[in-house]
Structures are given as C-alpha cells and as structure tokens.
C-alpha atoms as a PDB file:
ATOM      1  CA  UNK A   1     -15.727 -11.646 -10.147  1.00  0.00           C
ATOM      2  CA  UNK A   2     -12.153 -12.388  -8.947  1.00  0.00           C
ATOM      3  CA  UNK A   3     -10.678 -10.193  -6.835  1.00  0.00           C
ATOM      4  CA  UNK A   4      -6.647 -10.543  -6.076  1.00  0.00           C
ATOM      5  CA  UNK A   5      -4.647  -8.605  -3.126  1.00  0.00           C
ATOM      6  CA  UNK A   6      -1.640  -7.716  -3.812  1.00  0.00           C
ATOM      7  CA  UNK A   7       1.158  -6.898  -0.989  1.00  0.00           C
ATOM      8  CA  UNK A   8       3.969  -4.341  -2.507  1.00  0.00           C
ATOM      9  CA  UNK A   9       7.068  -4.651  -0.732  1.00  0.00           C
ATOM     10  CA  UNK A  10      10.476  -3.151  -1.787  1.00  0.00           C
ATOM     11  CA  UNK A  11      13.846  -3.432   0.341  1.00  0.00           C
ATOM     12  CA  UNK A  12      14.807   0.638   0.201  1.00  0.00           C
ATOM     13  CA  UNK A  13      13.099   2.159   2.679  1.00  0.00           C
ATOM     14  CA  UNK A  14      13.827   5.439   3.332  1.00  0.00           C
ATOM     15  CA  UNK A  15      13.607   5.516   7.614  1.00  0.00           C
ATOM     16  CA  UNK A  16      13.635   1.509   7.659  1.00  0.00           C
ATOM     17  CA  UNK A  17      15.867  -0.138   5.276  1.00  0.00           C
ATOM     18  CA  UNK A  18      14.973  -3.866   5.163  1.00  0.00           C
ATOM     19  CA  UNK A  19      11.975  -3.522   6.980  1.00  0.00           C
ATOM     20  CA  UNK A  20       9.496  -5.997   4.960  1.00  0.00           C
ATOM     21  CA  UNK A  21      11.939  -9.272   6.469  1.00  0.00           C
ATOM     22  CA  UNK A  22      12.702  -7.494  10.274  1.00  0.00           C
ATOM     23  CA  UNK A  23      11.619 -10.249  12.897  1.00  0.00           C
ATOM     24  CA  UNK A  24       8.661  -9.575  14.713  1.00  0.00           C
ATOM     25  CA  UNK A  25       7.744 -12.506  16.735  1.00  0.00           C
ATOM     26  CA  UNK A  26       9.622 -14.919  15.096  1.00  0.00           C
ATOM     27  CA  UNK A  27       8.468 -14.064  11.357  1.00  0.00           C
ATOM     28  CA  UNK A  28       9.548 -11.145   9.017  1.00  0.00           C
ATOM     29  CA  UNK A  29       7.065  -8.492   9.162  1.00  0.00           C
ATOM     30  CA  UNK A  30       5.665  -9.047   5.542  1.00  0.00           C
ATOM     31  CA  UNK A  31       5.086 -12.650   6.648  1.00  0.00           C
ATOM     32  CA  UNK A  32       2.358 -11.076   8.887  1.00  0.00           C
ATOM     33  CA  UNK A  33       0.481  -9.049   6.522  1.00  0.00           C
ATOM     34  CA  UNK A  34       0.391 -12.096   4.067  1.00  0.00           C
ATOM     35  CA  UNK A  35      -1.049 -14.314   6.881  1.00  0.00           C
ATOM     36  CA  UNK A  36      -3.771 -11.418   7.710  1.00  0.00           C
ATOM     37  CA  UNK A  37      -4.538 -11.337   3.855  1.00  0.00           C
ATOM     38  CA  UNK A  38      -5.201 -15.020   3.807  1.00  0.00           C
ATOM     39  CA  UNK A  39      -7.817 -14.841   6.182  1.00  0.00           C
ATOM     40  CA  UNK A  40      -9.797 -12.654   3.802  1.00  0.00           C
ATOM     41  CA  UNK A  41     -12.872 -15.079   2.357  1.00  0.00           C
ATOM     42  CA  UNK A  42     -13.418 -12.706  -0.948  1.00  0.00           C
ATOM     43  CA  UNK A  43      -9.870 -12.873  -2.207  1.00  0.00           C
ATOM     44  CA  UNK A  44      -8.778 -15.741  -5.270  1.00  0.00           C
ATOM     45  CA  UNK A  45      -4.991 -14.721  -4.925  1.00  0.00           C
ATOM     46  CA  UNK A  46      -2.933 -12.989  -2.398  1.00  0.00           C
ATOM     47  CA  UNK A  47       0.452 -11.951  -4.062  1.00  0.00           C
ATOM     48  CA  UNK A  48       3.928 -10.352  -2.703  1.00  0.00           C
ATOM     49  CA  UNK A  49       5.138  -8.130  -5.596  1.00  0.00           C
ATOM     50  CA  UNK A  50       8.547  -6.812  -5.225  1.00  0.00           C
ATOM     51  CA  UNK A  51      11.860  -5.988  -7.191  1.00  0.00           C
ATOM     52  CA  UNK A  52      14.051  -7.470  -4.193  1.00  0.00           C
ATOM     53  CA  UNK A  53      15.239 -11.392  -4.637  1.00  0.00           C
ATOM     54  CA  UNK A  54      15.892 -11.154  -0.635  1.00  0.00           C
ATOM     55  CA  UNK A  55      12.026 -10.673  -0.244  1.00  0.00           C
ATOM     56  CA  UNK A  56      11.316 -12.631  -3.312  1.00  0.00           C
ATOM     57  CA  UNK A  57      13.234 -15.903  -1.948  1.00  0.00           C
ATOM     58  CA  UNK A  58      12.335 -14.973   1.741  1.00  0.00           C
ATOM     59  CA  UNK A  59       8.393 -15.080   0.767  1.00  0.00           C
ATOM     60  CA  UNK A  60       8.947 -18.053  -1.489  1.00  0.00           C
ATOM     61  CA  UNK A  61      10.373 -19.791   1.662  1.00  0.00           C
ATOM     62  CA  UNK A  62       6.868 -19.292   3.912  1.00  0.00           C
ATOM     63  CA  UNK A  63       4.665 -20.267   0.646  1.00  0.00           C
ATOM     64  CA  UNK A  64       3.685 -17.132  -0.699  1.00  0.00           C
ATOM     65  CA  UNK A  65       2.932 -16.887  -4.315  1.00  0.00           C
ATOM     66  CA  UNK A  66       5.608 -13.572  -5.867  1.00  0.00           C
ATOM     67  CA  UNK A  67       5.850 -11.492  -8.411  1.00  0.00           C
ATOM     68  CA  UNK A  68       9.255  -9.856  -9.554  1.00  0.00           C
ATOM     69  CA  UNK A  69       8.769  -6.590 -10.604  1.00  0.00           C
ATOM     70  CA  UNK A  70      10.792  -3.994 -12.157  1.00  0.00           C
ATOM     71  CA  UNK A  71      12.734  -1.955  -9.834  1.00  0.00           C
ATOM     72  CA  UNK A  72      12.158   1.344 -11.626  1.00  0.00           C
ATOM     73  CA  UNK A  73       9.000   1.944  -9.982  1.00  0.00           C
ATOM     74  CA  UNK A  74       8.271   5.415  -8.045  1.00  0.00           C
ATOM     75  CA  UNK A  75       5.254   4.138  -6.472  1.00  0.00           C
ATOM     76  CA  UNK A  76       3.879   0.435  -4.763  1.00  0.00           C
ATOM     77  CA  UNK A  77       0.469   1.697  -7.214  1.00  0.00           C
ATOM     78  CA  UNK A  78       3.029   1.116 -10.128  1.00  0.00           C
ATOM     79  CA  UNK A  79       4.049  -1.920  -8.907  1.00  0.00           C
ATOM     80  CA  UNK A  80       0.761  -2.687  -8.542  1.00  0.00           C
ATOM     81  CA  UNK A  81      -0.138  -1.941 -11.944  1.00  0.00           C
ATOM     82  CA  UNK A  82       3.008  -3.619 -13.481  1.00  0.00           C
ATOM     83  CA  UNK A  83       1.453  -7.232 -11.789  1.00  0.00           C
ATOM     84  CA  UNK A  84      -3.022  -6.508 -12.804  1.00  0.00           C
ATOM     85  CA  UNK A  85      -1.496  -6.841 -16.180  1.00  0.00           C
ATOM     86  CA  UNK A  86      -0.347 -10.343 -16.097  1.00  0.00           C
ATOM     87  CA  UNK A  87      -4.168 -11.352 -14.378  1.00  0.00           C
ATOM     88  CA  UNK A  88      -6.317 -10.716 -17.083  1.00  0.00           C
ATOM     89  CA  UNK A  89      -9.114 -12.882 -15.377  1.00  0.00           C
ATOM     90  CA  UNK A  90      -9.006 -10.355 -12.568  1.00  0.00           C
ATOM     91  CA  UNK A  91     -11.786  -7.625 -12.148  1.00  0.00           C
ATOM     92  CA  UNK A  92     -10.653  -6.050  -8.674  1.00  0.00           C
ATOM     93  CA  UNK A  93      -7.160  -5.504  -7.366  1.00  0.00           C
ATOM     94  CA  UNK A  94      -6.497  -4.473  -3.409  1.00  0.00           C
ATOM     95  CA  UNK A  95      -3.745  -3.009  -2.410  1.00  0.00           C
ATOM     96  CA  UNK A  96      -2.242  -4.243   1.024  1.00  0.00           C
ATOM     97  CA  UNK A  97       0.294  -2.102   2.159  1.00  0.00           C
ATOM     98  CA  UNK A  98       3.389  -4.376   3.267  1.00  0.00           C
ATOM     99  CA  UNK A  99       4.221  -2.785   6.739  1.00  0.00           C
ATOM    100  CA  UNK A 100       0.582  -3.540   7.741  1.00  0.00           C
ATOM    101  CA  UNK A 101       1.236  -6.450  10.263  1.00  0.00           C
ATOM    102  CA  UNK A 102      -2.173  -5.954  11.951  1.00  0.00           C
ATOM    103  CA  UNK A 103      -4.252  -5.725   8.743  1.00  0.00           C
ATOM    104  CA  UNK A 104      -8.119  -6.441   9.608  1.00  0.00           C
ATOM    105  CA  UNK A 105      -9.014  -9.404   6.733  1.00  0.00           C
ATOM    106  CA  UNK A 106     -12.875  -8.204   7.474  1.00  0.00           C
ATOM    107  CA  UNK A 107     -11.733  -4.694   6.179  1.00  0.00           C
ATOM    108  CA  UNK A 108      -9.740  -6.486   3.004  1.00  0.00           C
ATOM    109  CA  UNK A 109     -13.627  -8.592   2.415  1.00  0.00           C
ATOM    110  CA  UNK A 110     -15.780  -5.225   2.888  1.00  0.00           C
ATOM    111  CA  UNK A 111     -13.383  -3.485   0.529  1.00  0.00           C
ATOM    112  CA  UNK A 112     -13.785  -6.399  -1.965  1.00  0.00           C
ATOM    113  CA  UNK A 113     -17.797  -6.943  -1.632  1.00  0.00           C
ATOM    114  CA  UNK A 114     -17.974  -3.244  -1.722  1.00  0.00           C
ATOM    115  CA  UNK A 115     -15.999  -3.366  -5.320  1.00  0.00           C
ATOM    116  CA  UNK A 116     -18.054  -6.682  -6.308  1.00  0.00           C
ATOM    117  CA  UNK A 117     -21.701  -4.773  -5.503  1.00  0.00           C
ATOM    118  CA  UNK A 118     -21.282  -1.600  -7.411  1.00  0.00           C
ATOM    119  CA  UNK A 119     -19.873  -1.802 -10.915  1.00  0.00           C
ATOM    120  CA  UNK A 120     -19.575   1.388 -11.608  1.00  0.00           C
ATOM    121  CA  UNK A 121     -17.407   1.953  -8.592  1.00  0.00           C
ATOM    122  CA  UNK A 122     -13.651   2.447  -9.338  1.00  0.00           C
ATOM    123  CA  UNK A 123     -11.916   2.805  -6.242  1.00  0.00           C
ATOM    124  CA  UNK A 124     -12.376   2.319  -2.272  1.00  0.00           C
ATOM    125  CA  UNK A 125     -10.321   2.721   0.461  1.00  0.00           C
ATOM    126  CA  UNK A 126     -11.092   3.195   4.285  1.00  0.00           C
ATOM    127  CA  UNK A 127     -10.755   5.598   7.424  1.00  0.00           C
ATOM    128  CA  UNK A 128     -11.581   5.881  10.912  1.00  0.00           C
ATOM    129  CA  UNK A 129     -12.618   8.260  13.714  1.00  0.00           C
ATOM    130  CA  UNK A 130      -9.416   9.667  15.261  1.00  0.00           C
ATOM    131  CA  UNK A 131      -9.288   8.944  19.135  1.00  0.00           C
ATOM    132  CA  UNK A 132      -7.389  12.229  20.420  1.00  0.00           C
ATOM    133  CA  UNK A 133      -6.582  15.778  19.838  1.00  0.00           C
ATOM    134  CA  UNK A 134      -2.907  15.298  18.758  1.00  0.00           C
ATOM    135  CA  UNK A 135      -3.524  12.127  16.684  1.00  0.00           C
ATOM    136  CA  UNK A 136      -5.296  14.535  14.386  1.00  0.00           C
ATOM    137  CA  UNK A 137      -3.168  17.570  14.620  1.00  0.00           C
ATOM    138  CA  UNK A 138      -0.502  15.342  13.083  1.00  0.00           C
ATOM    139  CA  UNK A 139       0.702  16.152   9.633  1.00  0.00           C
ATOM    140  CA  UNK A 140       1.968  12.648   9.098  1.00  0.00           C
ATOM    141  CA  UNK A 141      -1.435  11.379   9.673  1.00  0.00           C
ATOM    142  CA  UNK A 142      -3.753  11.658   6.522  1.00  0.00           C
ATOM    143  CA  UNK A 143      -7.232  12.986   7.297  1.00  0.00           C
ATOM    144  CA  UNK A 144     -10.461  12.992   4.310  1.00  0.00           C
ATOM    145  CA  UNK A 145     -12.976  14.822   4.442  1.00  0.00           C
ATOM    146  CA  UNK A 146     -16.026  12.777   2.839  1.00  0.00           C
ATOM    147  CA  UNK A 147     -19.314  14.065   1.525  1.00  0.00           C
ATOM    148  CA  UNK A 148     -22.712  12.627   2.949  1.00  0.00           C
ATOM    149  CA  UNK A 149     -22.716   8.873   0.536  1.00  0.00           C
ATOM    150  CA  UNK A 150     -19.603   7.969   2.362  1.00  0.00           C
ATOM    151  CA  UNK A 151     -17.383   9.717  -1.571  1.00  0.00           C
ATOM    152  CA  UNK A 152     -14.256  11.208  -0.450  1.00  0.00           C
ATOM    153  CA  UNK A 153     -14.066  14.879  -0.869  1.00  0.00           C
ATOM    154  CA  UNK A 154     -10.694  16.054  -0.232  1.00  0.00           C
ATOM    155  CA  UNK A 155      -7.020  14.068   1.416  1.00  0.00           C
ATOM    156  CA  UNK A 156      -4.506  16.336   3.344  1.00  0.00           C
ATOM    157  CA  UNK A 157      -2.415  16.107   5.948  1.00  0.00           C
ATOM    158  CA  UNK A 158      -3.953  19.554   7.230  1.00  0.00           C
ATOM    159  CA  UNK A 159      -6.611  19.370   9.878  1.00  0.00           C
ATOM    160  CA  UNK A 160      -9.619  19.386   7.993  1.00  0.00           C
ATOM    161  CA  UNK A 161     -12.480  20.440   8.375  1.00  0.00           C
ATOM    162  CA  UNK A 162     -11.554  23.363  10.098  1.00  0.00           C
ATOM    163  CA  UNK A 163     -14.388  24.222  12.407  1.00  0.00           C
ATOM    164  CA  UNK A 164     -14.619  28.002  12.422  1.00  0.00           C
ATOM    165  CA  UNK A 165     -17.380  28.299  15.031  1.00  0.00           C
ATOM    166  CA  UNK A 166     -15.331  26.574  17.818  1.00  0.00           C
ATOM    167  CA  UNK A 167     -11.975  24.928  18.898  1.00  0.00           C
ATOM    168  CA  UNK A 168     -10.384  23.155  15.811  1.00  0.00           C
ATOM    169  CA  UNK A 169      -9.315  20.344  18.722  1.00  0.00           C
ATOM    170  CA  UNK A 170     -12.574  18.913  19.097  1.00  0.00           C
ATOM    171  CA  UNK A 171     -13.177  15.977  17.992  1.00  0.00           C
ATOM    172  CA  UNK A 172     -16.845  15.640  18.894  1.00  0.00           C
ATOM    173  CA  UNK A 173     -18.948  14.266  15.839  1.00  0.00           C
ATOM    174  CA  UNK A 174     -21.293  16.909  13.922  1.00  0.00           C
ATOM    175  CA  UNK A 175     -24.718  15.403  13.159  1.00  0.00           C
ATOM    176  CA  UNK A 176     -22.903  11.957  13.722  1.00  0.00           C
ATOM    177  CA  UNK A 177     -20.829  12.532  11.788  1.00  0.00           C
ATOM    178  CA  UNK A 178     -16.757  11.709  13.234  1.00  0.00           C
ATOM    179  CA  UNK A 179     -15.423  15.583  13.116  1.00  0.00           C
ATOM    180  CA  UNK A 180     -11.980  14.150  11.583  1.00  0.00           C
ATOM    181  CA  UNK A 181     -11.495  10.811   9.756  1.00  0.00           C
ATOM    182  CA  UNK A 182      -7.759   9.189   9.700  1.00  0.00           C
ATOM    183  CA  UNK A 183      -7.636   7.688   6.357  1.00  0.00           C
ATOM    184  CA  UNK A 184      -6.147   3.970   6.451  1.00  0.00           C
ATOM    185  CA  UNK A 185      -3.723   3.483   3.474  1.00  0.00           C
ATOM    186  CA  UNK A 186      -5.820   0.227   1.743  1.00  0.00           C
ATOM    187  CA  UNK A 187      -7.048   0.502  -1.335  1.00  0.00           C
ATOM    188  CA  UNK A 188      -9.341  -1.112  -3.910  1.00  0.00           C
ATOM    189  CA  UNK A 189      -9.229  -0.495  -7.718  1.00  0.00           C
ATOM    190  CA  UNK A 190     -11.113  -1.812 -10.713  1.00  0.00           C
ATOM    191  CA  UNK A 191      -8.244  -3.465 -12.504  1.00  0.00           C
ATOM    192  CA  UNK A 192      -9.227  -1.150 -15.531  1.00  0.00           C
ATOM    193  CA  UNK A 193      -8.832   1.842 -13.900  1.00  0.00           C
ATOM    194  CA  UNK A 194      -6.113   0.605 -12.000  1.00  0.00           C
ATOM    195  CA  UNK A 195      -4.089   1.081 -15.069  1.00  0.00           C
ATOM    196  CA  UNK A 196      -5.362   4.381 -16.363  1.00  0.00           C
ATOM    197  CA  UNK A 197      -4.331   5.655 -12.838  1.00  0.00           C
ATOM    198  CA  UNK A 198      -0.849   4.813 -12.952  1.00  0.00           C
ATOM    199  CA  UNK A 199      -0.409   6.604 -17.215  1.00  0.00           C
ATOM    200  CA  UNK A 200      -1.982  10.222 -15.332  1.00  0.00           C
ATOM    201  CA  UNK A 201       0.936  12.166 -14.540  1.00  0.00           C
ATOM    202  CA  UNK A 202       1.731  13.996 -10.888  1.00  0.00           C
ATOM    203  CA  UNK A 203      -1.025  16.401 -10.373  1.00  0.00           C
ATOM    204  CA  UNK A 204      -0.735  20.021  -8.494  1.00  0.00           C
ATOM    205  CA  UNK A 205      -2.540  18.548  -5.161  1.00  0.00           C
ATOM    206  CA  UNK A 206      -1.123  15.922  -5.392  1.00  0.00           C
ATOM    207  CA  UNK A 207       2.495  16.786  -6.140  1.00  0.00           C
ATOM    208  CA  UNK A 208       1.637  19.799  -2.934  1.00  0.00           C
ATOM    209  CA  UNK A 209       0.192  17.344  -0.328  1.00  0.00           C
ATOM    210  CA  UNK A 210       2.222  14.047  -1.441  1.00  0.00           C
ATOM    211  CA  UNK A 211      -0.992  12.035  -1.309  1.00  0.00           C
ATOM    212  CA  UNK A 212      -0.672  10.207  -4.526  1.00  0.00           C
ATOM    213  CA  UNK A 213      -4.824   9.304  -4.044  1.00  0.00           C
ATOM    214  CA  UNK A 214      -5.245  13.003  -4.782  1.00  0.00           C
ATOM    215  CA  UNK A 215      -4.341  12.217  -8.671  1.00  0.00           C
ATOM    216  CA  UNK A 216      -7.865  10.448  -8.749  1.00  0.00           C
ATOM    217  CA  UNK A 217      -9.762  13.079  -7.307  1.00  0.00           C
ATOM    218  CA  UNK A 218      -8.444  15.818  -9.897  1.00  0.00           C
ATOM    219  CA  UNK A 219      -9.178  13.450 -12.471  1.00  0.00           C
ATOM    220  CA  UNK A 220     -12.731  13.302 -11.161  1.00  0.00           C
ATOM    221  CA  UNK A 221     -12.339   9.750 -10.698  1.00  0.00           C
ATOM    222  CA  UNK A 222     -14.745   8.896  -7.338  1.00  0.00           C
ATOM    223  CA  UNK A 223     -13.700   7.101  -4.399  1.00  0.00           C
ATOM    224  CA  UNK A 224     -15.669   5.387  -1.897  1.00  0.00           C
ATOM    225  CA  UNK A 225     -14.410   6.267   1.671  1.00  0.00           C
ATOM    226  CA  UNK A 226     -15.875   2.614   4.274  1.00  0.00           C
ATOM    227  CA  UNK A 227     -15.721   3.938   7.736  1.00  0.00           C
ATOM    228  CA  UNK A 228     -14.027   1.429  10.588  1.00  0.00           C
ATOM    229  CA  UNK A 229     -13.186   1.505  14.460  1.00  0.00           C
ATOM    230  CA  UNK A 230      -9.817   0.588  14.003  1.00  0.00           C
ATOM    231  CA  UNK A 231      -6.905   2.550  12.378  1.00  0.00           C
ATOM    232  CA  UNK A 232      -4.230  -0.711  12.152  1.00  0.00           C
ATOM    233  CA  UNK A 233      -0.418  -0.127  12.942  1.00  0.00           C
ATOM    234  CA  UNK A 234       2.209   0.666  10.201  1.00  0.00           C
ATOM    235  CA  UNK A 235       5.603  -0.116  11.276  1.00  0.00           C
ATOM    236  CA  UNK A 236       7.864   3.069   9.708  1.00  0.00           C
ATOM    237  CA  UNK A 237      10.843   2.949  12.557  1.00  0.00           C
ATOM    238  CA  UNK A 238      12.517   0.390  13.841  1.00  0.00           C
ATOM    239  CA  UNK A 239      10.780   1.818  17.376  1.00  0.00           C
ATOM    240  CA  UNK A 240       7.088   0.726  15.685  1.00  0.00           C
ATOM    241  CA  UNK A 241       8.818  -2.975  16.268  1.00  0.00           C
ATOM    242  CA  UNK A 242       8.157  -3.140  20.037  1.00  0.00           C
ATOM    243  CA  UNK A 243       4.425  -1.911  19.361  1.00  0.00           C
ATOM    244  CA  UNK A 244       3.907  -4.660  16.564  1.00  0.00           C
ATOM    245  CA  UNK A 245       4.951  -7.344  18.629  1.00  0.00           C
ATOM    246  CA  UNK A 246       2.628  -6.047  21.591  1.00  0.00           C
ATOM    247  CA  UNK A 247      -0.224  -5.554  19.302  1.00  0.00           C
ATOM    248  CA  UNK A 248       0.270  -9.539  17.438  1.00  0.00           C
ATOM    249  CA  UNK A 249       1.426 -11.294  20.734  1.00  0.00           C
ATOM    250  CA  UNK A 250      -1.167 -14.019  21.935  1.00  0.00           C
ATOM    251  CA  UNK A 251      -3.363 -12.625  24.783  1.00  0.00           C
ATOM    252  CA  UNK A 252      -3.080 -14.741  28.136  1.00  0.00           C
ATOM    253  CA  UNK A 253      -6.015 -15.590  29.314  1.00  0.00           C
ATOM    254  CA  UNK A 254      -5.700 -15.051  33.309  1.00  0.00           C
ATOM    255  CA  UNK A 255      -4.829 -17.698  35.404  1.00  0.00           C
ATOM    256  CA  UNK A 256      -8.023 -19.503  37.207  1.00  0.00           C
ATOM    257  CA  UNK A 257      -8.026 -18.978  40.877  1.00  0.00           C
ATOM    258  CA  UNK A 258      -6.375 -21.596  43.221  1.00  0.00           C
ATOM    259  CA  UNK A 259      -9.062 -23.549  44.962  1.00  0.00           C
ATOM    260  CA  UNK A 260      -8.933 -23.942  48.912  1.00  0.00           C
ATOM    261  CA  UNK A 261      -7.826 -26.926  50.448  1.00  0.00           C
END
C-alpha cells in the first residue's frame, strides 16, 4: 500500500512572508523538513507542492521531486488534494506541514503503519502531553480531547477539559491519562477521503474555532489521535529562526580531558 508525504509550502505568509526558503543553518527551512521526511522508511514519495516558482525552482535545486499547484487554494489540505489526484496508485497521503524543520520521521512511519494496519481508518494525526501551565493556557496552541481508543473527541484552542473539581492549571494526568494533549499539526488521510474532505464546505465549529480538522469531526468522519513525547517546533516569526537553528545544530560532544604529563 503506497503511502506518499506531501510538504505544502506557499510563499504568502501572513506573519512570515518567504518563510519556506529563510536560511537556517545554511539551507532554506523547507529544505529541512524534506530531509526529515526522507528519513521516513514507510514513505514511496516525498513531494513539495506549491503555487510559488521561487520554491518550485529552489526545491528543484536540492533534488526534491515538486508539484505546481494552483494558487487559488484557501487551505495546504486543498493543495493537498489538488496533488492525491494525479497518484492514483496511492492509498495514504501525509501531510507534512512545511515550517516543520524538526519533524520526527518515526512519527511520519507510525502515522503511515497506523494508516496501512487499519483499513477502515480514514484519518490520523498526533499530540503530546503539554509540559507547563502556560503552554496550555495558550489559545494559539491546539489542545484535543480524545476518548479512551486513542479517537479524537473534540479540537479547540480553549483549555479543555476543564476540570471542575480542582485548579484548571494542573496538568497532572487523570487515570494516566495526560490532563491536556497539544495536538501536533501532521496528518494522515486515506487518499479517498482525502478528497471528500476538501468538497465539505466550512462547518459552524469549524468556521468558530478555525481548526479546519473540526470539518471531519461534524461530518462524523473518525480520527485517530497517536500520542508522542515530543511536540516539534514550527517556525511562524522570524524570532522562531534562532530556536530552529539551536534545536537542528550538531551537538558537541565534550572535549576529553587533558591527560597529565
């Protein structure tokens, strides 16, 4: 069953124009998350899709395989979509988010087997524990609330759960179970259902939280939630630069001691 990843990148962003070919360490950014992607053992393809001949011909120049899409797209899932239907031999697509520089390929392989085992299965994505009070308080990080199999319940940028009996801060697990999971913006589709999702229209939760991965849910669609240690680094800002570079830069190993004379 062949199973592609595909890496969405446009040039318009709205707080980082440009961002997919900024420099970090000597490559541009999307460079990075193609590299991670190759390491991935279940993938066939690994593809840059974008509208943008600068990313197009800077991609082309470090070996990637590219797709030109059209540039009326609202959403990367479009995008997406626009590419599955030029790989009919393809069963699963994952979606790689392009500002993902630190991209675990063992996450990108569990996503895939997970899609391979379960036929029935039409999407997956991922979350993990958060670490600190204020990491979760934070509307612009995307918690899920999951039900016991691991099938996500709910997406909002609200605290949730709330926990009525105590302080709402805690993030001490119940029965195990992490009280707050940060969801991590990968995704795996079916390719079939990959392009039902993108003909549903804007739903009401959707359109109030702007979590597009909402749409599925009202549809009644299910969606695996795989649980991780690590949340990754997006680079929004031009300040998430310096932390990219610290997070990719080669670790020194420390120097041995000096032996007496």
């Amino acid at each position: 069953m062949s199973t592609v990843a595909i890496i969405p990148a446009r040039w318009g962003s709205t707080r980082f124009p440009g961002k997919a070919l900024h420099p970090i360490l000597g490559k541009p950014l999307i460079q990075h998350v193609w590299e991670r992607c190759l390491r991935a053992k279940s993938l066939s393809q690994v593809i840059i899709a974008t509208d943008d001949m600068r990313i197009a011909e800077a991609a082309f120049d470090f070996g990637a395989e590219v797709a030109l899409t059209s540039p009326k797209h609202p959403s990367g899932t479009d995008r997406l979509a626009e590419v599955a239907k030029h790989l009919p031999g393809v069963r699963h697509i994952i979606n790689v988010q392009g500002d993902e520089p630190a991209i675990d390929a063992r996450l990108i392989d569990r996503i895939a087997r997970t899609l391979q085992k379960d036929p029935q299965l039409k999407m997956v994505t991922a979350a993990c524990p958060f670490e600190n009070a204020a990491d979760a308080a934070n509307p612009n990080n995307v918690k899920v609330v999951t039900a016991l199999d691991g099938h996500a319940l709910y997406f909002s940028r609200c605290q949730v759960p709330h926990n009525r009996d105590g302080s709402n801060e805690s993030l001490r697990p119940t029965k195990g179970k992490p009280a707050y999971l940060w969801h991590i913006g990968i995704y795996g589709y079916r390719r079939d259902f990959l392009t039902t999702f993108v003909r549903w229209k804007p739903t009401p939760l959707e359109s109030m939280e702007k979590l597009e991965q909402l749409r599925a849910l009202e549809h009644g669609a299910t969606i695996q939630v795989l649980t991780t240690t690590r949340h990754g680094l997006g680079v929004d800002t031009p300040e998430d630069v310096s932390l990219a570079e610290a997070a990719l830069a080669p670790k020194r190993k420390p120097a041995a001691p000096r032996k007496r004379s």
